[in-house]
C-alpha atoms as a PDB file:
ATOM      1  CA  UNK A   1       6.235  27.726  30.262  1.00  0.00           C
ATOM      2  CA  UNK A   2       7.267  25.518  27.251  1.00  0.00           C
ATOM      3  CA  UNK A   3       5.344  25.674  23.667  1.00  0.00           C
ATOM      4  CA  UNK A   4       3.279  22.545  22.723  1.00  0.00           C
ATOM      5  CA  UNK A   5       5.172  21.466  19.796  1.00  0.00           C
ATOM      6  CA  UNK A   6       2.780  19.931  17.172  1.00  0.00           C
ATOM      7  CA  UNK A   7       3.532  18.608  13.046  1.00  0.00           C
ATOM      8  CA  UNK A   8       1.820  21.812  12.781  1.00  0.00           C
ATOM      9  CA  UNK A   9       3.808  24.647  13.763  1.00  0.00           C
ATOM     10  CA  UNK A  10       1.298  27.069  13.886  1.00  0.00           C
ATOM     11  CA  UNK A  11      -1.710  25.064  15.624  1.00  0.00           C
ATOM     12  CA  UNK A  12      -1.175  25.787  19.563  1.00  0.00           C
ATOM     13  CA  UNK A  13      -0.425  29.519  18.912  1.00  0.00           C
ATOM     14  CA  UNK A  14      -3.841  29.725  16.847  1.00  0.00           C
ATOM     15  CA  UNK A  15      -5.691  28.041  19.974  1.00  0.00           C
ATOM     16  CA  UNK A  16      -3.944  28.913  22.976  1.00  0.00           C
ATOM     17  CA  UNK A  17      -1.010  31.826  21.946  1.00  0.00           C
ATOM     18  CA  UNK A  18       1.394  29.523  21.656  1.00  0.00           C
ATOM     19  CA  UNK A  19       1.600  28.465  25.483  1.00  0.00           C
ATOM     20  CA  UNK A  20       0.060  26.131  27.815  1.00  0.00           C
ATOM     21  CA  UNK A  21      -1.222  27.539  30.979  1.00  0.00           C
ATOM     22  CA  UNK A  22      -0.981  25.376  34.108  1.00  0.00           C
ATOM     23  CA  UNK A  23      -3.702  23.203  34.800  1.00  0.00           C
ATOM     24  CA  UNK A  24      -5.794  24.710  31.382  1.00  0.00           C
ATOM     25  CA  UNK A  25      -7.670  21.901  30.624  1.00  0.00           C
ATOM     26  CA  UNK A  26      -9.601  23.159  27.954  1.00  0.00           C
ATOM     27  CA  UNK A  27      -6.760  24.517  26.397  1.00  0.00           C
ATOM     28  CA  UNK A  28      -5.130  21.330  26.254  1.00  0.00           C
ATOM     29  CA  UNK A  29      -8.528  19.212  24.860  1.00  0.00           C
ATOM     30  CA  UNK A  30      -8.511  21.620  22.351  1.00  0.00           C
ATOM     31  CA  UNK A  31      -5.200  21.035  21.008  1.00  0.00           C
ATOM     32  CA  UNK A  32      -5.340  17.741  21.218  1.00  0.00           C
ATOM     33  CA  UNK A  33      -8.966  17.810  19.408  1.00  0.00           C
ATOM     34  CA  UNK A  34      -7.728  19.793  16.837  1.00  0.00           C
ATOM     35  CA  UNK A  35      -4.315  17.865  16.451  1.00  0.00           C
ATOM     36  CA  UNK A  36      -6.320  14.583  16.195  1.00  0.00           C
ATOM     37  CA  UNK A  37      -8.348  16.356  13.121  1.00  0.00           C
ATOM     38  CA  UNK A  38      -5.168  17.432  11.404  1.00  0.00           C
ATOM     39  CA  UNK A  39      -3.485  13.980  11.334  1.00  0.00           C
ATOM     40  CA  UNK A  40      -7.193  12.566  10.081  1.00  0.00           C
ATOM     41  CA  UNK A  41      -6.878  15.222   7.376  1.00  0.00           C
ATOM     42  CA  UNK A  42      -3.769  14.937   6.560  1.00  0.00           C
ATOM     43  CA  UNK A  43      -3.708  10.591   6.503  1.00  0.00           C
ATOM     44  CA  UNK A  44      -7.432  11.233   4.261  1.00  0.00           C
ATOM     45  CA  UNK A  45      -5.404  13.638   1.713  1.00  0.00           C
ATOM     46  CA  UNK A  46      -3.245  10.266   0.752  1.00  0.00           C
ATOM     47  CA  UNK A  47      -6.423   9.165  -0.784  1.00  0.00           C
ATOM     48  CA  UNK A  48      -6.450  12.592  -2.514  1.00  0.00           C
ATOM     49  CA  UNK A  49      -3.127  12.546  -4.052  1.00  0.00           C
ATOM     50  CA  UNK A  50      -3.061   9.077  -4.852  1.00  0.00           C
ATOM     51  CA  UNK A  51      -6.146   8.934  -6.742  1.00  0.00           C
ATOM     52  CA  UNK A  52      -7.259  11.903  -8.527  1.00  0.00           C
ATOM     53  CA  UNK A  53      -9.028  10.204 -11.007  1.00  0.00           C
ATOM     54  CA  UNK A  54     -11.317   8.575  -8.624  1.00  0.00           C
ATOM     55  CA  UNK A  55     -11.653  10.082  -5.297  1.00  0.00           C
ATOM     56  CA  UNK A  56     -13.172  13.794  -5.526  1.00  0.00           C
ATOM     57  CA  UNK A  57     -12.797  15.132  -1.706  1.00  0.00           C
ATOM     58  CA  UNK A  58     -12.047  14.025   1.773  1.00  0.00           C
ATOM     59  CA  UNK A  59     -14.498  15.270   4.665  1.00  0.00           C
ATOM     60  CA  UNK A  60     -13.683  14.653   8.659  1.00  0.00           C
ATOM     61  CA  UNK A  61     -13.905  10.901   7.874  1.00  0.00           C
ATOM     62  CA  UNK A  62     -15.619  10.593   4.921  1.00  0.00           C
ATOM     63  CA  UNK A  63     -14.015   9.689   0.830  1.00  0.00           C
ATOM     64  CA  UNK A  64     -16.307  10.902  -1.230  1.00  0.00           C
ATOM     65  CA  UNK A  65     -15.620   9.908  -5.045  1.00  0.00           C
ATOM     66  CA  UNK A  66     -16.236  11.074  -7.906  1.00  0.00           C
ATOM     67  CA  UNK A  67     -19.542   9.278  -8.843  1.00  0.00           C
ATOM     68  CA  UNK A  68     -20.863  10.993  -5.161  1.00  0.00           C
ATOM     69  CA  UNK A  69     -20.060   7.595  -3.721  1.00  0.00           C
ATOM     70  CA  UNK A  70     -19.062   7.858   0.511  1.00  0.00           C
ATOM     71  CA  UNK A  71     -17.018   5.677   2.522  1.00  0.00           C
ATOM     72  CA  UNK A  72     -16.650   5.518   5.647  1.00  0.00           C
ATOM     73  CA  UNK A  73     -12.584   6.396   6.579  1.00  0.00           C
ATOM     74  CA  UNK A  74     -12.408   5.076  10.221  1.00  0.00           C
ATOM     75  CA  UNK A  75     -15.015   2.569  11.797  1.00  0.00           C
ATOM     76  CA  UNK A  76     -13.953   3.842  15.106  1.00  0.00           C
ATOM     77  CA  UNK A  77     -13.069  -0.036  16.028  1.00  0.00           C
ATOM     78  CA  UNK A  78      -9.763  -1.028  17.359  1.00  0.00           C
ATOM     79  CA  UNK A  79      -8.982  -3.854  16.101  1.00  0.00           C
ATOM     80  CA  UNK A  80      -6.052  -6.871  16.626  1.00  0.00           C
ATOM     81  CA  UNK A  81      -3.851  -8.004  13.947  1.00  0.00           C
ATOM     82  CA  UNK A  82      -6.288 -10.483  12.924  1.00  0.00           C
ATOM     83  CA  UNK A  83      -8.882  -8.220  12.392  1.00  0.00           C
ATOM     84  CA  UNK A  84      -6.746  -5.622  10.843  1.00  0.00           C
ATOM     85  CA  UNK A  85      -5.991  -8.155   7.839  1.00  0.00           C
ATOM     86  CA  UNK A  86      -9.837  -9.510   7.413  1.00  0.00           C
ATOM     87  CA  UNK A  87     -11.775  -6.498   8.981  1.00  0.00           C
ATOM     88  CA  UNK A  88      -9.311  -3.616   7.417  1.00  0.00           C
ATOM     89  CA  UNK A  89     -10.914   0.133   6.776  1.00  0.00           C
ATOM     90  CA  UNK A  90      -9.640   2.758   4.909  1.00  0.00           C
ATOM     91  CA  UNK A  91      -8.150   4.051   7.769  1.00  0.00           C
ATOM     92  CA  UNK A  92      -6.187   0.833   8.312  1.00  0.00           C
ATOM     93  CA  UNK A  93      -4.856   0.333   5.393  1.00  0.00           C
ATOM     94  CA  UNK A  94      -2.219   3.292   6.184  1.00  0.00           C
ATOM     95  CA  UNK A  95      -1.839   2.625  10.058  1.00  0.00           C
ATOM     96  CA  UNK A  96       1.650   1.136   9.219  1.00  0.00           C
ATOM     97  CA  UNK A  97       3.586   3.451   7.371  1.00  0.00           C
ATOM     98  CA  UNK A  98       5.566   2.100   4.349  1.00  0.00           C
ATOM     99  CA  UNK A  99       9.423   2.445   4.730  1.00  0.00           C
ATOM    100  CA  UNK A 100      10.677   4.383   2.131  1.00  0.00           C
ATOM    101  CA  UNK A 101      14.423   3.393   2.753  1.00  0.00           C
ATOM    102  CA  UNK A 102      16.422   0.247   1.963  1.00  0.00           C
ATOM    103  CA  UNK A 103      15.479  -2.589   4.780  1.00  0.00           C
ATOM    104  CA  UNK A 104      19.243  -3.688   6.804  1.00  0.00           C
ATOM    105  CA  UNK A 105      16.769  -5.494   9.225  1.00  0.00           C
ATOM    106  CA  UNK A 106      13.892  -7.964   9.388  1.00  0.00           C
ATOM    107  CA  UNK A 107      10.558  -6.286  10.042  1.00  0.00           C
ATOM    108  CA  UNK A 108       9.443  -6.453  13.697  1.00  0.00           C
ATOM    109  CA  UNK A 109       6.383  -9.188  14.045  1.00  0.00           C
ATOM    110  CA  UNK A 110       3.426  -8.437  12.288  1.00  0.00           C
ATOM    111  CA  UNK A 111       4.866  -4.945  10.642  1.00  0.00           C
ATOM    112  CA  UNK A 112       3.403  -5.892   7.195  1.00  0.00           C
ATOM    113  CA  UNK A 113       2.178  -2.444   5.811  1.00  0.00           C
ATOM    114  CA  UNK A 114      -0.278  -2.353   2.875  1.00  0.00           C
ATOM    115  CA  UNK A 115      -1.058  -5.947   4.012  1.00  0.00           C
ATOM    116  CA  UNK A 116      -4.548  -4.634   5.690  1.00  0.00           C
ATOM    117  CA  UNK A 117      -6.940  -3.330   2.505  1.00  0.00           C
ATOM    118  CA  UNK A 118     -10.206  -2.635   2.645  1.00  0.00           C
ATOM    119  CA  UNK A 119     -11.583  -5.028  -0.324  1.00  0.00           C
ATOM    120  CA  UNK A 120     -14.467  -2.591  -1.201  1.00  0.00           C
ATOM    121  CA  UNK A 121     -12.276   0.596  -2.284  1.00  0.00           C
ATOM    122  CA  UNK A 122     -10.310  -1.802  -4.657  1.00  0.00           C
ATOM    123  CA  UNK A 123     -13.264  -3.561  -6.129  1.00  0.00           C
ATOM    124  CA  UNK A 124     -14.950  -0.649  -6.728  1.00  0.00           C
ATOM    125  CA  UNK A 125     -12.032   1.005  -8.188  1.00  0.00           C
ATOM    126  CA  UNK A 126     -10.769  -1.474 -10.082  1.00  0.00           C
ATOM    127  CA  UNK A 127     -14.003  -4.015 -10.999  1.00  0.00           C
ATOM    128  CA  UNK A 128     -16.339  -5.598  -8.503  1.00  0.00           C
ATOM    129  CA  UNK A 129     -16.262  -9.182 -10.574  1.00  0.00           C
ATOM    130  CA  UNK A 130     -13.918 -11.102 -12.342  1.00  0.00           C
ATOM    131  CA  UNK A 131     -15.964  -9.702 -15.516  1.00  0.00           C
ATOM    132  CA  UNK A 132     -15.503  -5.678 -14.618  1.00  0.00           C
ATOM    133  CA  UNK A 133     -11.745  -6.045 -14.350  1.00  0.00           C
ATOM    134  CA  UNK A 134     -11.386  -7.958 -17.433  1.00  0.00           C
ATOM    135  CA  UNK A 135     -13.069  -5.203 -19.579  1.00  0.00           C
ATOM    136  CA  UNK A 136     -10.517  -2.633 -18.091  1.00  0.00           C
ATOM    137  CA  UNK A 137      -7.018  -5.503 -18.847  1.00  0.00           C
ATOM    138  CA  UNK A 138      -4.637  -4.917 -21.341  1.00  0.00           C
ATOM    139  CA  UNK A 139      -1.530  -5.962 -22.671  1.00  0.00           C
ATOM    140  CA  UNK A 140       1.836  -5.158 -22.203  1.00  0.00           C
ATOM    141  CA  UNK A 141       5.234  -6.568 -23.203  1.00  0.00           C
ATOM    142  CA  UNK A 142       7.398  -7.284 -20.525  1.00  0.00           C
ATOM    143  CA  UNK A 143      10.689  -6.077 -20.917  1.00  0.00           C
ATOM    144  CA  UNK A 144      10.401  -5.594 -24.892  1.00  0.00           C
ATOM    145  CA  UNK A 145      14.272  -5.354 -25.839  1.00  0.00           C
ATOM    146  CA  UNK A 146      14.894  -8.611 -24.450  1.00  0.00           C
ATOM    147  CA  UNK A 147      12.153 -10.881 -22.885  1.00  0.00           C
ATOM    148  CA  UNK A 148       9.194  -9.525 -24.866  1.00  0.00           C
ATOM    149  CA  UNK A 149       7.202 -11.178 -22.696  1.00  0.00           C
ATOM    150  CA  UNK A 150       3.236 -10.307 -22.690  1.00  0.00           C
ATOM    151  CA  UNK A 151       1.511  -9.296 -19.807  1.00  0.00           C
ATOM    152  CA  UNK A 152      -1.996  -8.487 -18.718  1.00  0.00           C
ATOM    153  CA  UNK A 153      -2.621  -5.417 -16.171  1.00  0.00           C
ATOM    154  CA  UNK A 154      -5.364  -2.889 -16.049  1.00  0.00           C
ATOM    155  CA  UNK A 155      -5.572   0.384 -17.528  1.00  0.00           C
ATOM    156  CA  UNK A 156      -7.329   2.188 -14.406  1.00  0.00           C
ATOM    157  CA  UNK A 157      -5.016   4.233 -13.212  1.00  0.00           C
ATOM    158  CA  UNK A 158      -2.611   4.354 -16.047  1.00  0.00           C
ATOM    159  CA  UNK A 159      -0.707   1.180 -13.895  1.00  0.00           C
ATOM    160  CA  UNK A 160      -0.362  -0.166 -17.649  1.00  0.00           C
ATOM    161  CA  UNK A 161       1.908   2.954 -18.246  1.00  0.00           C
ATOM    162  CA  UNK A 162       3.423   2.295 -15.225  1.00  0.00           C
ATOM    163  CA  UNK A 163       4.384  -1.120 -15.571  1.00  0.00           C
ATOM    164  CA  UNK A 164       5.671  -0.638 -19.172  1.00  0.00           C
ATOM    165  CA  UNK A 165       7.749   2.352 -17.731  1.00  0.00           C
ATOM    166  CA  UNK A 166       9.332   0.553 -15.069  1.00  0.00           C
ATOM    167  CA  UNK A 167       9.874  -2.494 -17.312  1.00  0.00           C
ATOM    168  CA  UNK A 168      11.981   0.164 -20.249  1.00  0.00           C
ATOM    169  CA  UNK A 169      13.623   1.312 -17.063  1.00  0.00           C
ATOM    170  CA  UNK A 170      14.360  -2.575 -15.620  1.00  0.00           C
ATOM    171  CA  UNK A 171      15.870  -3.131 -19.243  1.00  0.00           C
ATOM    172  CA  UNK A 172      18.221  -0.549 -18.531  1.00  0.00           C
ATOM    173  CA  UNK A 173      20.088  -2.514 -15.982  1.00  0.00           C
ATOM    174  CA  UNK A 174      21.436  -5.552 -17.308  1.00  0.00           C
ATOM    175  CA  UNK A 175      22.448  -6.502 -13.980  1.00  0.00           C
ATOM    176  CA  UNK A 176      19.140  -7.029 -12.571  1.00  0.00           C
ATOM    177  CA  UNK A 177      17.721  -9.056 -15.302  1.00  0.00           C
ATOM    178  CA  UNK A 178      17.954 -12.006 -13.053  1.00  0.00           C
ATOM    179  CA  UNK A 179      15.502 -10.647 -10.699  1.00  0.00           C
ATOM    180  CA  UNK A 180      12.133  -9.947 -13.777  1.00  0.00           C
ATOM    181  CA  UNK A 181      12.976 -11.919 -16.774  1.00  0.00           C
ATOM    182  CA  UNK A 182      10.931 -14.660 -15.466  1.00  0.00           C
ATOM    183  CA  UNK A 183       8.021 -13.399 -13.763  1.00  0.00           C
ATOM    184  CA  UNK A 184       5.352 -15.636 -12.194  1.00  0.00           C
ATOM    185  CA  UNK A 185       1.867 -13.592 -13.465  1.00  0.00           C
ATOM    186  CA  UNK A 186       0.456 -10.380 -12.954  1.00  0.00           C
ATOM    187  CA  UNK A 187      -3.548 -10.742 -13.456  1.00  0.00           C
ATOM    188  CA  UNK A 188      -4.949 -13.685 -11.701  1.00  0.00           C
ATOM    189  CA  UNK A 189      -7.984 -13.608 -10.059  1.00  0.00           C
ATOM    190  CA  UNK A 190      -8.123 -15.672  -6.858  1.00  0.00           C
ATOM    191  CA  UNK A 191      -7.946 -15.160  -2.958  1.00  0.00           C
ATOM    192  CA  UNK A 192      -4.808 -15.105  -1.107  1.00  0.00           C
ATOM    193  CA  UNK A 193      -3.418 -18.395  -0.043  1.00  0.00           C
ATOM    194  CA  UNK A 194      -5.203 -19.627   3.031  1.00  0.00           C
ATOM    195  CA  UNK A 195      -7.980 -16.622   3.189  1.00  0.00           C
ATOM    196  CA  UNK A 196     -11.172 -15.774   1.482  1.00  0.00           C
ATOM    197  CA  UNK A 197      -9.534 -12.250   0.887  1.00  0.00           C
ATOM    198  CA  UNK A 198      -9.110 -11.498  -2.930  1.00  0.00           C
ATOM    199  CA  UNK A 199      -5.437 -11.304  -3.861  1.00  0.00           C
ATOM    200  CA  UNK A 200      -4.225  -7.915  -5.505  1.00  0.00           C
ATOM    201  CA  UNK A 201      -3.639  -9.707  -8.032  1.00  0.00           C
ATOM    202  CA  UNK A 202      -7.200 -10.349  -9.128  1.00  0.00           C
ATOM    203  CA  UNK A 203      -7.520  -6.109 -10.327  1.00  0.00           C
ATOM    204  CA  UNK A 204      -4.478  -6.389 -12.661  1.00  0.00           C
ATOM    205  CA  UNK A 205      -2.161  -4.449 -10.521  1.00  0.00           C
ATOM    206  CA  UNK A 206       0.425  -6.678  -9.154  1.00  0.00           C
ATOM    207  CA  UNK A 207       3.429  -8.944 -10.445  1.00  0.00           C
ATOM    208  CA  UNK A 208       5.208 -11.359  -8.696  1.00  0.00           C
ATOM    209  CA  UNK A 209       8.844 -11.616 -10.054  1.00  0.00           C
ATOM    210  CA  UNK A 210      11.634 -14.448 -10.855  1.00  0.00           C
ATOM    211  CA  UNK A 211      10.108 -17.370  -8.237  1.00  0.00           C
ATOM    212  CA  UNK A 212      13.823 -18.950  -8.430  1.00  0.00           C
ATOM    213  CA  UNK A 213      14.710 -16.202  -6.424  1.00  0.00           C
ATOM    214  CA  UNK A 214      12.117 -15.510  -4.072  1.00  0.00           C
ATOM    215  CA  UNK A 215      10.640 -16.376  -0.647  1.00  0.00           C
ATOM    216  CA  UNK A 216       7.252 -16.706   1.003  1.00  0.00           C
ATOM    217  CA  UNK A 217       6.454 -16.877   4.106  1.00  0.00           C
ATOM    218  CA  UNK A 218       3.811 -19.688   3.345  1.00  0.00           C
ATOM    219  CA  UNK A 219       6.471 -21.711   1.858  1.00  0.00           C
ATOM    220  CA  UNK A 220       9.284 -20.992   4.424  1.00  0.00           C
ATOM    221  CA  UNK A 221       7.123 -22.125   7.494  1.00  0.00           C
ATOM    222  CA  UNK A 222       5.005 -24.818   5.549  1.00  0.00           C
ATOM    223  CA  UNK A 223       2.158 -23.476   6.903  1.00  0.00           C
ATOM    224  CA  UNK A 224      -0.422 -20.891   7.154  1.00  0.00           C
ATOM    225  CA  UNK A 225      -0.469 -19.942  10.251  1.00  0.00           C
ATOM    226  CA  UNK A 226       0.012 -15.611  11.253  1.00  0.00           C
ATOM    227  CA  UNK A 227       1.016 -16.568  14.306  1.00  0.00           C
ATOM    228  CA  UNK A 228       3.885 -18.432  14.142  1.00  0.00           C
ATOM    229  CA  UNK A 229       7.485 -16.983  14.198  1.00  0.00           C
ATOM    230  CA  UNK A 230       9.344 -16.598  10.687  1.00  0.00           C
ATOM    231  CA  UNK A 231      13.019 -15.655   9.789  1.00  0.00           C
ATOM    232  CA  UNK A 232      13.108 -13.980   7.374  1.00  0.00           C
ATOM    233  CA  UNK A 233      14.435 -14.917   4.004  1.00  0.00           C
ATOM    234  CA  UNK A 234      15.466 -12.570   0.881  1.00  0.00           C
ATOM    235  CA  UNK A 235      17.425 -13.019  -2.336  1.00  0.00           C
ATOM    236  CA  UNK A 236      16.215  -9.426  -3.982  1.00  0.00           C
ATOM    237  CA  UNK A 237      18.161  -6.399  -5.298  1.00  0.00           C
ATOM    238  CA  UNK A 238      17.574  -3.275  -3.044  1.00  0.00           C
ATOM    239  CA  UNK A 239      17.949  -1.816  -6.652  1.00  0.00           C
ATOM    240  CA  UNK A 240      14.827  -3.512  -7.987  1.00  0.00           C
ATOM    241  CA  UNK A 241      12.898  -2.407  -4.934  1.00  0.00           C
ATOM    242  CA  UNK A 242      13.962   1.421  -5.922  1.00  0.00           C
ATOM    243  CA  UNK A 243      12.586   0.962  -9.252  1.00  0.00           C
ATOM    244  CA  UNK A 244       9.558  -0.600  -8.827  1.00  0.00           C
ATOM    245  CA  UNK A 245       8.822   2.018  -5.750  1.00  0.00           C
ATOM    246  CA  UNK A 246       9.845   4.927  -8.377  1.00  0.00           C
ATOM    247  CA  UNK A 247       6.654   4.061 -10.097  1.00  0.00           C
ATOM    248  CA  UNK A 248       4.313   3.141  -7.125  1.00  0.00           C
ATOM    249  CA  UNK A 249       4.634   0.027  -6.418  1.00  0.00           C
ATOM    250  CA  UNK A 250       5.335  -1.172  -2.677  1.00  0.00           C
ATOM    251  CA  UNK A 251       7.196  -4.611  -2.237  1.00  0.00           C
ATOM    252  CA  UNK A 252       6.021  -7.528   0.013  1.00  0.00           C
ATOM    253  CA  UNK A 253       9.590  -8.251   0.781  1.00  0.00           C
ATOM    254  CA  UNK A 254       8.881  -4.779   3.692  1.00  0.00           C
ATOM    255  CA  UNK A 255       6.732  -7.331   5.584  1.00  0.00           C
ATOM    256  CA  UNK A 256       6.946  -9.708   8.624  1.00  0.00           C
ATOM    257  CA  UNK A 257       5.037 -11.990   6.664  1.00  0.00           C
ATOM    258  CA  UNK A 258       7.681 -11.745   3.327  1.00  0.00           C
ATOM    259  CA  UNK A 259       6.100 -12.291  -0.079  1.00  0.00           C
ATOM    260  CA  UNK A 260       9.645 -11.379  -1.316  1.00  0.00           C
ATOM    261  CA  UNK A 261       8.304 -12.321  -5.058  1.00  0.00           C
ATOM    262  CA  UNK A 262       5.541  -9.736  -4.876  1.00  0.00           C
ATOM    263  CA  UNK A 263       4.751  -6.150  -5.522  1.00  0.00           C
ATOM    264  CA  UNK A 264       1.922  -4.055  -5.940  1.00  0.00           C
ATOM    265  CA  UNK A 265       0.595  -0.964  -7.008  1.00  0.00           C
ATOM    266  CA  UNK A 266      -0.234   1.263  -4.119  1.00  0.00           C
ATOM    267  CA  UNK A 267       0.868   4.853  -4.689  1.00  0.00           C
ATOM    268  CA  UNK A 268      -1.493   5.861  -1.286  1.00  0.00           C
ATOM    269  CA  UNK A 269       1.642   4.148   0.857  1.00  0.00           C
ATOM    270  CA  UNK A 270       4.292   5.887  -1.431  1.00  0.00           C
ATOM    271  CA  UNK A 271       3.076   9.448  -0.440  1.00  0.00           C
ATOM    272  CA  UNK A 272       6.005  11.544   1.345  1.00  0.00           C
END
């Protein structure tokens, strides 16, 4: 008889000894119940870690946060790419896991991870209106040695301390100065191009970079279409990506649908 082997190591011997009896049924569901709870758990805890300041405990699919508000972690739906970008839950927005390595390939079609948020854990994190995310904005100078060029991001979260950190740490490589010393905006609130989904950048907590050396999707295909086929196109350091990733920000260059201009904070798909 072989041992089940399971993420965790100790799971099957709890439950069934550590072997698999032929034709134990019951042994099996339960191992499979139990190893469907522990990836749950485990995918929930992202929320956890990534959010202290907000999110208080995870239950079997439940967020609760601080304030003894509860979503709702997994609808149950399966759902088509479509759906996964309009209809996301919080359980979606980590079904494609974020590669934390340097891309030598295009993504495969439709692998566009963080692309598919649920709109109601950022608004209420971050400001429901246009008004609640002003009151939380705040300065900061981009890249203060040399462009000193001012900036407005939120302070939930401390992503203003992360931004100014990764900008002193930017400044410290002259030879990627190309890439951020002319950055198209970081607050703006408006929906993504083409959808009535608000943009990341409406809560403060995303920059696109230097547009003369970027590529969109939207702009490559002249359309905006999901469905059609794209090559992909990309003129950014690998050594930018590192940095901006060091202090949680994920880069929409690691998407089919390449918003090479574009990052965002997102520390939940940054988890190892």
């Amino acid at each position: 008889m072989k041992r089940l082997k399971l993420p965790n190591g100790h799971l099957n011997q709890w439950i069934c000894g550590g072997f698999l009896k032929k034709n134990d049924l019951r042994c099996i569901a339960a191992v499979l119940s139990a190893f469907c709870f522990y990836s749950t758990a485990s995918a929930q805890s992202q929320y956890l870690k990534a959010y202290p300041d907000h999110i208080a405990r995870v239950t079997k699919n439940q967020i609760i946060w601080k304030d003894s508000t509860v979503m709702t972690f997994d609808d149950g739906k399966k759902k088509p790419f479509a759906d996964l970008l309009q209809n996301a839950d919080l359980e979606d927005q980590l079904i494609q896991k974020y590669p934390l390595i340097t891309i030598h390939k295009p993504p495969v079609t439709n692998q566009d991870p963080g692309r598919f948020r649920y709109e109601p854990f950022f608004r209420k994190m971050y400001g429901n209106t246009q008004e609640e995310v002003r009151k939380n904005l705040t300065e900061i100078i981009w890249l203060p040695k040399t462009l000193k060029k001012k900036l407005l991001v939120t302070k939930i979260n401390q992503v203003d301390k992360h931004f100014q950190a990764l900008s002193d740490e930017l400044e410290s490589h002259p030879e990627l100065m190309k890439y951020v010393d002319n950055p198209a905006g970081t607050f703006s609130y408006r929906v993504i191009s083409g959808t009535d989904r608000l943009s990341m950048h409406s809560y403060g907590v995303a920059i696109d970079i230097n547009l003369n050396l970027s590529h969109y999707w939207q702009w490559d295909c002249k359309c905006k279409d999901e469905n059609v086929p794209l090559t992909y196109k990309n003129l950014i350091s690998a050594k930018v990506v590192e940095l901006f990733e060091k202090h949680g920000f994920i880069w929409g260059g690691k998407w089919y649908h390449y918003d090479t201009m574009h990052f965002e904070y997102r520390p939940e798909l940054l988890l190892k």
